[in-house]
C-alpha atoms as a PDB file:
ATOM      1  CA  UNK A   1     -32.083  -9.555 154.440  1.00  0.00           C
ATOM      2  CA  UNK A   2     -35.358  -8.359 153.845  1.00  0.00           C
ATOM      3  CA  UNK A   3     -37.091 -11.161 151.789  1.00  0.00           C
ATOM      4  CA  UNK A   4     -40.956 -10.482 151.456  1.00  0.00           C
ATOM      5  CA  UNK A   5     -41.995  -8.918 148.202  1.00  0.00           C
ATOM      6  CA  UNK A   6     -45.494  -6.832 147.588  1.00  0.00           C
ATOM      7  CA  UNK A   7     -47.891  -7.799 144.833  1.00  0.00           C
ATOM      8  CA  UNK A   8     -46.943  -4.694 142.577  1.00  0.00           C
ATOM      9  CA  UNK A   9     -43.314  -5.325 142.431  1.00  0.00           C
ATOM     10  CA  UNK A  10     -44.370  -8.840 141.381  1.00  0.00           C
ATOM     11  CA  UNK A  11     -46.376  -6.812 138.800  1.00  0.00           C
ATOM     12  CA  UNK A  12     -43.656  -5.219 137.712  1.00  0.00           C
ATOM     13  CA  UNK A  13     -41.113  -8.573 137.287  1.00  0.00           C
ATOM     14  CA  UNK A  14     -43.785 -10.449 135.611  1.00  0.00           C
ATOM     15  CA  UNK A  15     -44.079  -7.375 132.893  1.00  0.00           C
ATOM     16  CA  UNK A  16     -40.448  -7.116 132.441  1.00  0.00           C
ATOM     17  CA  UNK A  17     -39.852 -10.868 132.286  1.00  0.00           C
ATOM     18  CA  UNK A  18     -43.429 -10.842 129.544  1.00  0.00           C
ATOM     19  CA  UNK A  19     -41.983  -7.544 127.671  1.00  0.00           C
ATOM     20  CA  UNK A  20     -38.308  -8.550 127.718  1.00  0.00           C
ATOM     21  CA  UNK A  21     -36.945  -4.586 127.948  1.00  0.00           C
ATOM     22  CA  UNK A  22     -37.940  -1.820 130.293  1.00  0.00           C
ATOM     23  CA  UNK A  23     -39.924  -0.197 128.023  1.00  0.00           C
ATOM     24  CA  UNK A  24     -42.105  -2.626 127.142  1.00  0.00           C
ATOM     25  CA  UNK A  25     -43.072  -3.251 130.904  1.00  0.00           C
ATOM     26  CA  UNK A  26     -43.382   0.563 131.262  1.00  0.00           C
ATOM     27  CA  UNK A  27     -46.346   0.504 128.306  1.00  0.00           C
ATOM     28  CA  UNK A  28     -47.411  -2.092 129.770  1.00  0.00           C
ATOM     29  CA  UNK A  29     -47.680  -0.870 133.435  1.00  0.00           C
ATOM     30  CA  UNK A  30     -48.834   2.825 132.336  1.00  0.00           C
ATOM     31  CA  UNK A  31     -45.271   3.806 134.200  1.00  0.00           C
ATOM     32  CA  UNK A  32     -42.306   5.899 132.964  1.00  0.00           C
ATOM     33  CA  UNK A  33     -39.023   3.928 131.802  1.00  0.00           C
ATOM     34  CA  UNK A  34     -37.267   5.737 134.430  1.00  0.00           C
ATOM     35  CA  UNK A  35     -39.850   4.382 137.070  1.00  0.00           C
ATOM     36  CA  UNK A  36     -39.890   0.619 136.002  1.00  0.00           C
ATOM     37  CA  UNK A  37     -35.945   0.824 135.970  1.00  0.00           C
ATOM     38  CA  UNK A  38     -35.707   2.547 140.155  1.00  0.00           C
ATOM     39  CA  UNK A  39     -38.417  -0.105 140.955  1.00  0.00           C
ATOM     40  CA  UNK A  40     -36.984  -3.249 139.929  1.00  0.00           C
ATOM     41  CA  UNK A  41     -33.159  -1.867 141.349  1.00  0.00           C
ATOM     42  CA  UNK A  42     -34.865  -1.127 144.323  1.00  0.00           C
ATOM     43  CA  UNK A  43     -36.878  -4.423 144.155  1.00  0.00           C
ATOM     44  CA  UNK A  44     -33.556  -6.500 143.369  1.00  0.00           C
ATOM     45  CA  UNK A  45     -31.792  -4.595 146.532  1.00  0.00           C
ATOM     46  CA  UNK A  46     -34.124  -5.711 149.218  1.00  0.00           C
ATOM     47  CA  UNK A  47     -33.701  -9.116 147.779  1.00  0.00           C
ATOM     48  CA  UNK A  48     -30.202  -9.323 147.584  1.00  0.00           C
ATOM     49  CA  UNK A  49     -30.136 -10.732 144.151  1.00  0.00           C
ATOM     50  CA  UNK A  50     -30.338 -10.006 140.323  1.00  0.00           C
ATOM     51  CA  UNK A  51     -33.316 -10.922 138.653  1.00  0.00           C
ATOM     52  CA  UNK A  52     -32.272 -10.063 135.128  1.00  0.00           C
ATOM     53  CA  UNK A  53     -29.295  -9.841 133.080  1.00  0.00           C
ATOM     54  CA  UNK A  54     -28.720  -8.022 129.329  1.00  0.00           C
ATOM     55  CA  UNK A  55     -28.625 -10.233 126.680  1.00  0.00           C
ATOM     56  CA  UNK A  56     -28.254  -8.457 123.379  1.00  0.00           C
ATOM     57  CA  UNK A  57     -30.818  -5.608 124.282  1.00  0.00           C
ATOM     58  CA  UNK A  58     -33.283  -8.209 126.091  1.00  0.00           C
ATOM     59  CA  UNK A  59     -34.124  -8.285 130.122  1.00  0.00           C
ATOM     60  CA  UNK A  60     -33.491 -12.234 130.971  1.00  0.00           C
ATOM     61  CA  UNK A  61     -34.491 -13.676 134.177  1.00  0.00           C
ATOM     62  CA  UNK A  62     -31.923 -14.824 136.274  1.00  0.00           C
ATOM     63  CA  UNK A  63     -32.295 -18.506 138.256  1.00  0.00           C
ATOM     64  CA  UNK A  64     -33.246 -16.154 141.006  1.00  0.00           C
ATOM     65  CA  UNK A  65     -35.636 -13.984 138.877  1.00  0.00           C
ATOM     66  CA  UNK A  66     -37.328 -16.945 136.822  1.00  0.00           C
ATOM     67  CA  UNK A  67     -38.673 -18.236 140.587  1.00  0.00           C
ATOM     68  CA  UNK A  68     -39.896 -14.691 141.150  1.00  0.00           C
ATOM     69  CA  UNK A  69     -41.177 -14.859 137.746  1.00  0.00           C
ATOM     70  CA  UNK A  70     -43.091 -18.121 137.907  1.00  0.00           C
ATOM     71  CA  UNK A  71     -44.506 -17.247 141.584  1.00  0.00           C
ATOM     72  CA  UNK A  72     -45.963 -13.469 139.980  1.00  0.00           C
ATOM     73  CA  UNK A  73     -47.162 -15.541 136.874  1.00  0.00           C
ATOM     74  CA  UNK A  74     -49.454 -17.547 138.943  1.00  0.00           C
ATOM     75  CA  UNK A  75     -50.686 -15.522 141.120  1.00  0.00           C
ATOM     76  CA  UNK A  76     -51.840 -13.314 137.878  1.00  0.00           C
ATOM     77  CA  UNK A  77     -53.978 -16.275 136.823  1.00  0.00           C
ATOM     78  CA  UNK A  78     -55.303 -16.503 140.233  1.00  0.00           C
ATOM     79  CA  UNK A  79     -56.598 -12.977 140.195  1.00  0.00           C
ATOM     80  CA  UNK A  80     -57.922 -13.262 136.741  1.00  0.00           C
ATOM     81  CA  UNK A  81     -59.754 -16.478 137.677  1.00  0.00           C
ATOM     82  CA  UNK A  82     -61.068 -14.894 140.892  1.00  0.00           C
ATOM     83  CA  UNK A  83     -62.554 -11.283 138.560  1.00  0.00           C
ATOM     84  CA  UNK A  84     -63.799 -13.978 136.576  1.00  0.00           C
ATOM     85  CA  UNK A  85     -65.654 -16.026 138.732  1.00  0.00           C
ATOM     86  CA  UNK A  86     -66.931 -12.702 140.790  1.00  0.00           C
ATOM     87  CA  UNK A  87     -67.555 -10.953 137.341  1.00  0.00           C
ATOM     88  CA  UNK A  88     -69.810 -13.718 136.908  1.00  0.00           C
ATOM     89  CA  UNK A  89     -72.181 -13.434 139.275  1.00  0.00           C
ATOM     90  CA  UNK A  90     -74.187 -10.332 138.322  1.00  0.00           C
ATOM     91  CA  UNK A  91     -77.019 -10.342 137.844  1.00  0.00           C
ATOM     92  CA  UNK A  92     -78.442  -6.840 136.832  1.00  0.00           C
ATOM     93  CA  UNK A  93     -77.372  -5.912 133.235  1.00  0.00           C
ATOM     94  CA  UNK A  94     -75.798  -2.894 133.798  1.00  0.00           C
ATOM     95  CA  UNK A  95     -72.084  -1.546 133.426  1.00  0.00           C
ATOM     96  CA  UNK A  96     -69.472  -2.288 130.916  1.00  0.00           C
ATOM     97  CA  UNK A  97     -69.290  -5.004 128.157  1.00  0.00           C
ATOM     98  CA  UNK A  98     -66.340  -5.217 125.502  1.00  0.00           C
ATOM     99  CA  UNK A  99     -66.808  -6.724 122.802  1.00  0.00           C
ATOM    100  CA  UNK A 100     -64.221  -7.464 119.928  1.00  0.00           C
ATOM    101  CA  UNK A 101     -64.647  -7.864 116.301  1.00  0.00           C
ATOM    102  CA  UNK A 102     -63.272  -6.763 112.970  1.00  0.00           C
ATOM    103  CA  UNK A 103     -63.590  -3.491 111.583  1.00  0.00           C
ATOM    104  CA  UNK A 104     -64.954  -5.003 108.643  1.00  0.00           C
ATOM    105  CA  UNK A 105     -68.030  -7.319 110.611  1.00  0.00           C
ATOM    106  CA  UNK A 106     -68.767  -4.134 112.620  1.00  0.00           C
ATOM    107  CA  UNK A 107     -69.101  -1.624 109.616  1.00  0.00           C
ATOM    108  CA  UNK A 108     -71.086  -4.435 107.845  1.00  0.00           C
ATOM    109  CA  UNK A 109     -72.885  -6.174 110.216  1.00  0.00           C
ATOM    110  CA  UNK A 110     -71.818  -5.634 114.149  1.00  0.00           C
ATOM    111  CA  UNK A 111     -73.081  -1.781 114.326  1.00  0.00           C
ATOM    112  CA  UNK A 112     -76.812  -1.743 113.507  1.00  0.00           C
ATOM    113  CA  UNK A 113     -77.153  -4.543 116.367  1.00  0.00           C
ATOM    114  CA  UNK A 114     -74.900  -2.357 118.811  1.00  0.00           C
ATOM    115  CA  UNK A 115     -77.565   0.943 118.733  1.00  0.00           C
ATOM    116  CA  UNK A 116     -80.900  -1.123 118.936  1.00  0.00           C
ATOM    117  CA  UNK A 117     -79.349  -2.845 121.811  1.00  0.00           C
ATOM    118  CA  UNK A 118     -78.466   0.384 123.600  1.00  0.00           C
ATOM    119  CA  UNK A 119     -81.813   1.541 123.081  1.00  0.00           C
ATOM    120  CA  UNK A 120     -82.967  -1.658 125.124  1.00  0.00           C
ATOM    121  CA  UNK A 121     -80.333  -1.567 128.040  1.00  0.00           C
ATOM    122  CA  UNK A 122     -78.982   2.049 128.229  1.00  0.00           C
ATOM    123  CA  UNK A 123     -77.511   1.284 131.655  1.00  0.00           C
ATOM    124  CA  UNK A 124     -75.329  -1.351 129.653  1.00  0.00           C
ATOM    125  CA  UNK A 125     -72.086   0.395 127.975  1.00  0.00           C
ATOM    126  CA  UNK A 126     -70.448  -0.838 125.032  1.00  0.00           C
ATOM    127  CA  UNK A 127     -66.683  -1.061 124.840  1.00  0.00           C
ATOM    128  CA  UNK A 128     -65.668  -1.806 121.030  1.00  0.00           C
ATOM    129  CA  UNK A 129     -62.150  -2.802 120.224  1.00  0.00           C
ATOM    130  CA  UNK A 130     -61.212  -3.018 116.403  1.00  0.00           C
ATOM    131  CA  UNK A 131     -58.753  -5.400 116.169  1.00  0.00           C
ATOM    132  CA  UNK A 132     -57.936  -8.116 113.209  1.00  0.00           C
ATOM    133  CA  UNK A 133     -55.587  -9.901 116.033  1.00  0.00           C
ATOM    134  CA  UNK A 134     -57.825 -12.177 118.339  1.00  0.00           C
ATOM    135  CA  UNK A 135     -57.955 -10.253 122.028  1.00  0.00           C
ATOM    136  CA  UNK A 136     -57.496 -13.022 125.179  1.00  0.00           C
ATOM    137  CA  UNK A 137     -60.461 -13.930 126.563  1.00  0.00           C
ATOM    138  CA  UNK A 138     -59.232 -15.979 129.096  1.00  0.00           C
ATOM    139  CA  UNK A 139     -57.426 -12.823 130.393  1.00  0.00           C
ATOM    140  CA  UNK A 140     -59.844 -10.897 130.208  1.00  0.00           C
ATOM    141  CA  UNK A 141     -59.076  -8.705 127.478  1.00  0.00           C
ATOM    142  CA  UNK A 142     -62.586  -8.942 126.461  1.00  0.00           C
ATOM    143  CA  UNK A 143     -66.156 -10.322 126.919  1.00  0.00           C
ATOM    144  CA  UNK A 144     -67.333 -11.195 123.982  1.00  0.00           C
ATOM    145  CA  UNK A 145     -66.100 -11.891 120.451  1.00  0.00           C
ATOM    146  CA  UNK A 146     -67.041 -12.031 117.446  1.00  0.00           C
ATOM    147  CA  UNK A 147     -64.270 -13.352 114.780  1.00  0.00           C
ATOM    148  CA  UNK A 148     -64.419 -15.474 111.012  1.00  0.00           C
ATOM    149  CA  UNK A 149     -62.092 -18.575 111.344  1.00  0.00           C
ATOM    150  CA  UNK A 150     -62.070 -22.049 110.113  1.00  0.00           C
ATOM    151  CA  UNK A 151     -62.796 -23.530 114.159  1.00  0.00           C
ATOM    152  CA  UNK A 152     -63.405 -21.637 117.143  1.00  0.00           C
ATOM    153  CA  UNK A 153     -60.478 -21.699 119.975  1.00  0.00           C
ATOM    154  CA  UNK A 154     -60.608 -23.623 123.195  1.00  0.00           C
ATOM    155  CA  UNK A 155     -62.225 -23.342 125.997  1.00  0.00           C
ATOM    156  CA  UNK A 156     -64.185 -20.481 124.860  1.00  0.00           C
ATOM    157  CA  UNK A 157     -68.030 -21.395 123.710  1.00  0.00           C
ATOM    158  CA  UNK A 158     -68.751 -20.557 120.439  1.00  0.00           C
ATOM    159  CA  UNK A 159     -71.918 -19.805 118.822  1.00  0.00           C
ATOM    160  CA  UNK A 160     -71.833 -20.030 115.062  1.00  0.00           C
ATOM    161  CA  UNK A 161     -73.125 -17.467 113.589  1.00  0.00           C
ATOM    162  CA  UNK A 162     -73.187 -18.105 109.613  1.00  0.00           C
ATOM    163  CA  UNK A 163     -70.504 -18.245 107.209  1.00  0.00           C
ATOM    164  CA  UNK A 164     -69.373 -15.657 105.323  1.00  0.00           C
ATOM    165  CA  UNK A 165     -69.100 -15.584 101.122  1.00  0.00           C
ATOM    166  CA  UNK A 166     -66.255 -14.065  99.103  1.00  0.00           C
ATOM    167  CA  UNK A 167     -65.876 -13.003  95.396  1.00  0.00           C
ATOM    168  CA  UNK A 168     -64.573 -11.056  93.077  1.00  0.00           C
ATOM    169  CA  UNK A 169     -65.005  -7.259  92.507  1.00  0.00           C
ATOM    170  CA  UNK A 170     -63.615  -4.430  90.760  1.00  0.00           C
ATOM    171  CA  UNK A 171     -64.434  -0.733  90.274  1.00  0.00           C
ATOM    172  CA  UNK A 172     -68.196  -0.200  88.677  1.00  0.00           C
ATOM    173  CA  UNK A 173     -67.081   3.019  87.236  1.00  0.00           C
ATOM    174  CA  UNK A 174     -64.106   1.786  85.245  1.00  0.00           C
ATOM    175  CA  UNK A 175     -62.061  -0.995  84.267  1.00  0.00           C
ATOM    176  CA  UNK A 176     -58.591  -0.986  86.585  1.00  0.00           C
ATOM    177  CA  UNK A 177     -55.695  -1.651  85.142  1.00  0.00           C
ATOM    178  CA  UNK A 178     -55.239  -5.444  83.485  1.00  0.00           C
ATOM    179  CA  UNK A 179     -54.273  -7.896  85.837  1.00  0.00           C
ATOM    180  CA  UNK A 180     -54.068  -5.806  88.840  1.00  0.00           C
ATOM    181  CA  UNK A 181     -54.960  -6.582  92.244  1.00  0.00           C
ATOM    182  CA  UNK A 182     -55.627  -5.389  95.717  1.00  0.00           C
ATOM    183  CA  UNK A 183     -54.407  -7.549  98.393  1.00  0.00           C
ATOM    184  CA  UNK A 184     -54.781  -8.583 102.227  1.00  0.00           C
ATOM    185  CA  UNK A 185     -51.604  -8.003 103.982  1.00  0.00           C
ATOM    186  CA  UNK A 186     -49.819 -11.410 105.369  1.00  0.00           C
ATOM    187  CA  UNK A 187     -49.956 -10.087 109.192  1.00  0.00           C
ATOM    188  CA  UNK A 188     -54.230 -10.600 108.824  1.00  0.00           C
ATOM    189  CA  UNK A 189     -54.843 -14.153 109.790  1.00  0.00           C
ATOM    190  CA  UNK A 190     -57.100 -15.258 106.815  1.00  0.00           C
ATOM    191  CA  UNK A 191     -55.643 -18.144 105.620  1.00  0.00           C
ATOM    192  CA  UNK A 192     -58.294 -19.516 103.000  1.00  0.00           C
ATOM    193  CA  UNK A 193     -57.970 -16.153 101.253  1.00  0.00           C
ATOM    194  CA  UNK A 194     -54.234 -15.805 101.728  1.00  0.00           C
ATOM    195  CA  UNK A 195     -54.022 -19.691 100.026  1.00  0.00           C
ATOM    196  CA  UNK A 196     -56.282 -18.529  97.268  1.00  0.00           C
ATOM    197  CA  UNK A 197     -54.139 -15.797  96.282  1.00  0.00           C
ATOM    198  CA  UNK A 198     -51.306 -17.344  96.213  1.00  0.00           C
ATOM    199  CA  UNK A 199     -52.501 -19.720  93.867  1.00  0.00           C
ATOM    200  CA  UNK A 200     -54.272 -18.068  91.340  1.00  0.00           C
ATOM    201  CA  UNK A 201     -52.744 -14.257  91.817  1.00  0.00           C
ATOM    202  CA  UNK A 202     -48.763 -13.536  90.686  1.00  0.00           C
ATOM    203  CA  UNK A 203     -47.048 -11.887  93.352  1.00  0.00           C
ATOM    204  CA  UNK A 204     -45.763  -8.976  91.067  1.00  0.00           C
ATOM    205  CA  UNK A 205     -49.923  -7.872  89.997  1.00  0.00           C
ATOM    206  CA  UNK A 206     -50.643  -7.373  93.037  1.00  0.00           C
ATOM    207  CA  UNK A 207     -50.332  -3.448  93.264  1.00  0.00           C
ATOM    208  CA  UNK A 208     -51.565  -2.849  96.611  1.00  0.00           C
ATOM    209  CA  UNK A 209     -51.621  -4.639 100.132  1.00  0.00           C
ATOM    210  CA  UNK A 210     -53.208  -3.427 103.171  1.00  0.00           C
ATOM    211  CA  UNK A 211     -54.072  -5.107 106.686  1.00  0.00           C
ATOM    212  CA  UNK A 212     -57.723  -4.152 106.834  1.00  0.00           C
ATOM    213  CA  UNK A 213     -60.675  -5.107 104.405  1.00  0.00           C
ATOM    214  CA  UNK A 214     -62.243  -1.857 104.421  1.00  0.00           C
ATOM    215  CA  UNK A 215     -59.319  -0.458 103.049  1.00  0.00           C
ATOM    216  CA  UNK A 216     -59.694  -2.785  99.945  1.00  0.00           C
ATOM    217  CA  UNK A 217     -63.071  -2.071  99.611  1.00  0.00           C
ATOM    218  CA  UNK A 218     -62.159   1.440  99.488  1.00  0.00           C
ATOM    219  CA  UNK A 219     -59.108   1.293  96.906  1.00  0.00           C
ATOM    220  CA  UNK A 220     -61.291  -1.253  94.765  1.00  0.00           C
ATOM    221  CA  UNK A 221     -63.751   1.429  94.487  1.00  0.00           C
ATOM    222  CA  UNK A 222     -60.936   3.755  93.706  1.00  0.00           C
ATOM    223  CA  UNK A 223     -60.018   1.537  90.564  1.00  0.00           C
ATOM    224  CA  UNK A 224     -56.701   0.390  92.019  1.00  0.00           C
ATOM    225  CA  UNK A 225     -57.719  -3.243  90.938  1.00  0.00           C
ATOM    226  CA  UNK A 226     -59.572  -6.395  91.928  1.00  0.00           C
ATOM    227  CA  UNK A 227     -59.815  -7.960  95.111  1.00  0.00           C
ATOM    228  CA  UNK A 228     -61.774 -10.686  97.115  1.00  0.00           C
ATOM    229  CA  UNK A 229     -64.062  -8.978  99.363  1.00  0.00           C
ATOM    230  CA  UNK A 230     -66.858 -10.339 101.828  1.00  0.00           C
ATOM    231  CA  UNK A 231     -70.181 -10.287  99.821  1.00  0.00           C
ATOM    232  CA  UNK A 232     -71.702  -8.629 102.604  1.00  0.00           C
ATOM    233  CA  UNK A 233     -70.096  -5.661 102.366  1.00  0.00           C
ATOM    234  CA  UNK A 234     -69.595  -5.198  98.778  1.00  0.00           C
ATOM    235  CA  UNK A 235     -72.399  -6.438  97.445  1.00  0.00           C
ATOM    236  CA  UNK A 236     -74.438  -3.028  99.066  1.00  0.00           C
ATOM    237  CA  UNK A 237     -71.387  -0.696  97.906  1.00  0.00           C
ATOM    238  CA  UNK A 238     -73.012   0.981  94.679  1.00  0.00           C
ATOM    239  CA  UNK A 239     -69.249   1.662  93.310  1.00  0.00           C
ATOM    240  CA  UNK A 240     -68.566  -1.987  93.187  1.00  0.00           C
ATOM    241  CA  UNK A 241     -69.569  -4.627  90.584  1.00  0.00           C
ATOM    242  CA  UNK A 242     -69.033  -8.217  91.131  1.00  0.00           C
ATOM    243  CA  UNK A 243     -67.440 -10.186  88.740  1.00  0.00           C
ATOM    244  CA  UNK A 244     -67.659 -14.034  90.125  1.00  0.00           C
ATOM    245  CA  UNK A 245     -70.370 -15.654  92.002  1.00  0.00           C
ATOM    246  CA  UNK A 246     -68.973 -16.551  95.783  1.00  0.00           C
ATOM    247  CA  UNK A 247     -65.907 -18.694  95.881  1.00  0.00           C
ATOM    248  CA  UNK A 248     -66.647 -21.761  98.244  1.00  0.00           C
ATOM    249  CA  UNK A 249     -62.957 -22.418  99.150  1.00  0.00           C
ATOM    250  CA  UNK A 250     -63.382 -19.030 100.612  1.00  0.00           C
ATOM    251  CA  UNK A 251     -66.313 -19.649 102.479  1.00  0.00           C
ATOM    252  CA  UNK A 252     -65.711 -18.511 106.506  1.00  0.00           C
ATOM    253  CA  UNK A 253     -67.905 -19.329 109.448  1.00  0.00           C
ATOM    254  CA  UNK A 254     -68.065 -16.513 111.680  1.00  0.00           C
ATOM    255  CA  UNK A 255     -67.941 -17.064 115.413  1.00  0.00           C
ATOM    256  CA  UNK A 256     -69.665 -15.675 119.110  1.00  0.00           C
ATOM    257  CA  UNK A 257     -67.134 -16.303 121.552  1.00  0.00           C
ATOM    258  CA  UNK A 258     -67.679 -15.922 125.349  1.00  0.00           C
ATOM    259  CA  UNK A 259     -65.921 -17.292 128.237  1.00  0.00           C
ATOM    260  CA  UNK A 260     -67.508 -20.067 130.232  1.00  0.00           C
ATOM    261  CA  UNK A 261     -66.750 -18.014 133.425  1.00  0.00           C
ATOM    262  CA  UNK A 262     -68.723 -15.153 131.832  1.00  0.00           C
ATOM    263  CA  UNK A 263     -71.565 -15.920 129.846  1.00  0.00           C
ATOM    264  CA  UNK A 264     -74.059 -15.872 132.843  1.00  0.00           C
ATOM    265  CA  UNK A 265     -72.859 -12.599 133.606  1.00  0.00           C
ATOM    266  CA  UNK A 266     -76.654 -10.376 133.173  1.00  0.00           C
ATOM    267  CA  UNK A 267     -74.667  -7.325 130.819  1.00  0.00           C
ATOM    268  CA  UNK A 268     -72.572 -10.466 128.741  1.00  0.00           C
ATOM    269  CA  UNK A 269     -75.507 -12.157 128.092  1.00  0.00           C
ATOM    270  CA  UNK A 270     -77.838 -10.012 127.213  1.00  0.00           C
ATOM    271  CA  UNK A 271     -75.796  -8.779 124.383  1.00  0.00           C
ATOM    272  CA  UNK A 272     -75.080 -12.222 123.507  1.00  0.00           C
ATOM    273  CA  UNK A 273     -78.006 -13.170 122.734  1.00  0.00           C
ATOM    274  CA  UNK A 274     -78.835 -10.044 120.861  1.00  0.00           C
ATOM    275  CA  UNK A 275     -76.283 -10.590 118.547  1.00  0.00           C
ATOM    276  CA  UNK A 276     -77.385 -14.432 117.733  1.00  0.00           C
ATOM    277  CA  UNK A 277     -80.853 -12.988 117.244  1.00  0.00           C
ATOM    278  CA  UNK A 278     -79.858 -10.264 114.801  1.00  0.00           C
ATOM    279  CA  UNK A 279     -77.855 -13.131 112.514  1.00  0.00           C
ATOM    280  CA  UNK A 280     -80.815 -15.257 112.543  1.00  0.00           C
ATOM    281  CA  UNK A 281     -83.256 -13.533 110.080  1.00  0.00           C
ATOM    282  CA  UNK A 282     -83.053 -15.080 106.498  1.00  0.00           C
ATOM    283  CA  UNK A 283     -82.013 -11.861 104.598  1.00  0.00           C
ATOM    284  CA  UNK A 284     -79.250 -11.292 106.702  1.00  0.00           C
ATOM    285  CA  UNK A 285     -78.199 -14.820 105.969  1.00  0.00           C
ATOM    286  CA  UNK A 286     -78.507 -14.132 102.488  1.00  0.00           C
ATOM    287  CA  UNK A 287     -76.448 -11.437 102.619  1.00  0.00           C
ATOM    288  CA  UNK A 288     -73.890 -13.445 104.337  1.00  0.00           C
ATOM    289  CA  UNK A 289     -73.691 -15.977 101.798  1.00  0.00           C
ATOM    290  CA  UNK A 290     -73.909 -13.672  98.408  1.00  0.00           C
ATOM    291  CA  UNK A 291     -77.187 -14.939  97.306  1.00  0.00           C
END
């Protein structure tokens, strides 16, 4: 029996065993369904053993394909340390950075800083991913981030940036209907805001709910009702009005994130420290805190 296995049908287990079906390791992989499934039969055959069974529409390791599993899952982190550590040794800031952050920070804040910075280092490229769920690091699914939370995740060093006020608004134009409110939808992690509401805001006035805070800013505007928005960004919109001063309980620091591995790296730190210097200048941080 032919018992040595090559790195891409370890690939290929590890995504199955991560995805649970077929098709989520064939998104994964960039393969066709029909592809992942001839692979893994032909992968099973030259072991001479199952690695998964069916269990109610899921792909579960066997004994046999849980050792297979655990062997593929470490030698992942082994390559992802080792473009890590290599990553980490330019020295020339050129190539590709990605950076994650909000819609909302990068329409407010993030963007400005992003064009004078390519105007500086146009051999550096910028890779922007919107995204309100926080990207992996660690894996490399970024360089850089930039996210509000209460406390920055481990081991990642984090740069504090400011903290971000929130208040009330509602339309400038006209009044929106009584008691009527715009809201942030549950799957946003934003917990102060998400406590607040459910405090002080009756589940059945809230007449719209959306996952992105330019989407509120945008159906405030429209008169759909009030919301809590980021100062920041509503305070500049002409067709808003504010109608509290900022709420403290609402108050958010706002995070840098890099990688320990990665913030020598010439490109990763360049635009690092860009970004710190454009949050230093004491209008911004007015701005940030709704003065």
């Amino acid at each position: 029996m032919q018992t040595d296995i090559a790195w891409d049908d370890l690939r290929l287990v590890l995504a199955i065993a991560r995805a649970e079906t077929l098709a989520g390791a064939a998104r994964t992989l960039g393969l066709h369904h029909a592809t992942v499934y001839r692979r893994l039969i032909a992968c099973e055959r030259a072991l001479g053993t199952a690695l998964f069974e069916r269990d109610r529409g899921r792909h579960v390791p066997t004994a046999a394909g849980a050792e297979w599993v655990a062997v593929a899952d470490d030698m992942d982190g082994a390559v992802i340390d080792a473009a890590r550590r290599i990553a980490g040794r330019d020295v020339t800031p050129a190539g590709t950075v990605r950076l994650t952050t909000t819609d909302t920070l990068l329409h407010g804040l993030v963007s400005p800083v992003l064009g004078a910075f390519r105007q500086r280092f146009p051999a550096i490229r910028l890779d922007v991913r919107l995204s309100n769920a926080p990207l992996d690091l660690a894996r490399r699914d970024a360089d850089l981030a930039i996210r509000a939370a209460d406390a920055p995740p481990d081991p990642l060093i984090a740069q504090r940036l400011g903290d971000i006020a929130m208040a009330r608004y509602r339309c400038a134009q006209h009044a929106p209907p009584p008691n009527a409110w715009v809201g942030l939808s549950e799957a946003v992690p934003f917990a102060a805001l998400h406590r607040w509401m459910a405090a002080y805001v009756d589940q059945d006035d809230i007449a719209l709910q959306v996952d992105s805070m330019l989407a509120m800013q945008r159906a405030v505007a429209d008169g759909v009702g009030e919301a809590l928005l980021p100062c920041y960004l509503a305070d500049d919109d002409p067709a808003l009005v504010r109608v509290t001063e900022p709420i403290p309980p609402l108050s958010t620091p706002i995070w840098l994130l890099v990688h320990p591995d990665m913030r020598r790296t010439a490109r990763v730190r360049v635009l690092r420290q860009a970004l710190i210097d454009a949050f230093e200048p004491p209008d911004l941080r007015a701005r940030l805190s709704g003065a």
